[in-house]
C-alpha atoms as a PDB file:
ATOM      1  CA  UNK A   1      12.417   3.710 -25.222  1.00  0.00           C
ATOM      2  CA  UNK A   2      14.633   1.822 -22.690  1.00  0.00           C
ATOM      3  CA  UNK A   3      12.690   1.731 -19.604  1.00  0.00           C
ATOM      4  CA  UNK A   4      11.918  -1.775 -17.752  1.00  0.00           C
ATOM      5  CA  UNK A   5       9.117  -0.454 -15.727  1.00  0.00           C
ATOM      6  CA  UNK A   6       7.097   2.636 -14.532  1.00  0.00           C
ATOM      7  CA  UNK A   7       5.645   3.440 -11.462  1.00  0.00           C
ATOM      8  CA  UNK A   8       3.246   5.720  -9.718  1.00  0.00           C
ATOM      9  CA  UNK A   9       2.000   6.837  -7.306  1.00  0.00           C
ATOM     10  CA  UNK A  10      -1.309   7.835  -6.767  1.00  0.00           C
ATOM     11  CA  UNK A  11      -3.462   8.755  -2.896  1.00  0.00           C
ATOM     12  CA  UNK A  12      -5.413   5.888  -1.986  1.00  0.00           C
ATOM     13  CA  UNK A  13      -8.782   8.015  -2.728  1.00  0.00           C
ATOM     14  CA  UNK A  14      -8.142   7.611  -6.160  1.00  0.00           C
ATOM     15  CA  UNK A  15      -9.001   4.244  -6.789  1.00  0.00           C
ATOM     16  CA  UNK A  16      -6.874   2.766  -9.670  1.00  0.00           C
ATOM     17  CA  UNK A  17      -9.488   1.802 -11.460  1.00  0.00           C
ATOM     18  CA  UNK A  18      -7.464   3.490 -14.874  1.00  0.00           C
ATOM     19  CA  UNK A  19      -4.357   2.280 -13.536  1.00  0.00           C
ATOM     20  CA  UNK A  20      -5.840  -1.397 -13.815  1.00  0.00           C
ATOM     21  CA  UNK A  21      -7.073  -0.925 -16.995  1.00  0.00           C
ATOM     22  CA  UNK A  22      -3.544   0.640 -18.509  1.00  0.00           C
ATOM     23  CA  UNK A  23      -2.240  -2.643 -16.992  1.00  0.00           C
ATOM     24  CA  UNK A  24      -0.693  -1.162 -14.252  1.00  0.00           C
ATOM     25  CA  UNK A  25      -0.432  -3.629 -11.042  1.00  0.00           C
ATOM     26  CA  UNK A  26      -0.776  -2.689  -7.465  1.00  0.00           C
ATOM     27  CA  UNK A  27       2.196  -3.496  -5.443  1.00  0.00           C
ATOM     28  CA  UNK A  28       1.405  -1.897  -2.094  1.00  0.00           C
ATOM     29  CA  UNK A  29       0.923   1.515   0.167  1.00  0.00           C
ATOM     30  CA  UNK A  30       4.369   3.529   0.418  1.00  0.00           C
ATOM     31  CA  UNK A  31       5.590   6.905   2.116  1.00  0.00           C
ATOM     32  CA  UNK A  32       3.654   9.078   4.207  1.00  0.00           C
ATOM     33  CA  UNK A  33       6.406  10.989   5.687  1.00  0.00           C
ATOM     34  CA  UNK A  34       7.419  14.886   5.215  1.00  0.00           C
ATOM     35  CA  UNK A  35      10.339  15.313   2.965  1.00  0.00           C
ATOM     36  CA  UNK A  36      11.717  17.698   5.325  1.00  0.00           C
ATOM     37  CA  UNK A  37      14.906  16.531   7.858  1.00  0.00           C
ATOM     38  CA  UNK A  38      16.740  18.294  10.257  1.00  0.00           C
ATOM     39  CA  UNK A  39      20.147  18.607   7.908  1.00  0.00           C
ATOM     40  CA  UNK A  40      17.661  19.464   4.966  1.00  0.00           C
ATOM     41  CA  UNK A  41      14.370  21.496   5.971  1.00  0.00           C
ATOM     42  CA  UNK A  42      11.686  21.405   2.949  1.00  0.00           C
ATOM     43  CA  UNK A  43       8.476  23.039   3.169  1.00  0.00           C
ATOM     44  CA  UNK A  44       5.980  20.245   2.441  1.00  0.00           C
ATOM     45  CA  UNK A  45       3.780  21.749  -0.886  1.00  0.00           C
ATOM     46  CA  UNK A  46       2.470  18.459  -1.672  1.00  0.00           C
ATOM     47  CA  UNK A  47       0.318  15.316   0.277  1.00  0.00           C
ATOM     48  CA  UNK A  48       2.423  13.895   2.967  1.00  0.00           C
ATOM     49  CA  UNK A  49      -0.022  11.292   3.689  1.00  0.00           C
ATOM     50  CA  UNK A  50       0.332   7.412   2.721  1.00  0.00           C
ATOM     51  CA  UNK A  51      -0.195   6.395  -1.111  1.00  0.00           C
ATOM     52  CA  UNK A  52      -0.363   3.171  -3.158  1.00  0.00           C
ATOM     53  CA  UNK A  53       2.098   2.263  -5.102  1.00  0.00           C
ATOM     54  CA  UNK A  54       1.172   0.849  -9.035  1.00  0.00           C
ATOM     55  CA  UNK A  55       4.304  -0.769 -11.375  1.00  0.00           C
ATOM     56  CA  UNK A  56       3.361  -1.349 -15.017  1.00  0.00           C
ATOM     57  CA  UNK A  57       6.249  -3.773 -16.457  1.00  0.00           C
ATOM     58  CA  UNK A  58       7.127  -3.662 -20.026  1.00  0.00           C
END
């Protein structure tokens, strides 16, 4: 379909445990931070916190 790889990702209270078994490998914890900036305010409707990030390589 022309994609090289896919990632996700997921809180870190989810486990993985179906990521690992899709194949999926854990590459490390990313973000945490509020989309919203002072020259573009956003009103947060999502988890801000930190997350894990999973890349499946095809």
């Amino acid at each position: 379909m022309g994609y090289h790889h896919l990632l996700t990702y997921p809180q870190p209270d989810e486990g993985g445990a179906s990521l690992r078994g899709a194949g999926f490998t854990f590459i490390g914890e990313a973000g945490g931070d509020s989309w919203s900036r002072g020259a573009r305010p956003r009103s947060d409707r999502t988890p801000t916190g930190r997350k894990y990030r999973w890349e499946l390589r095809v």
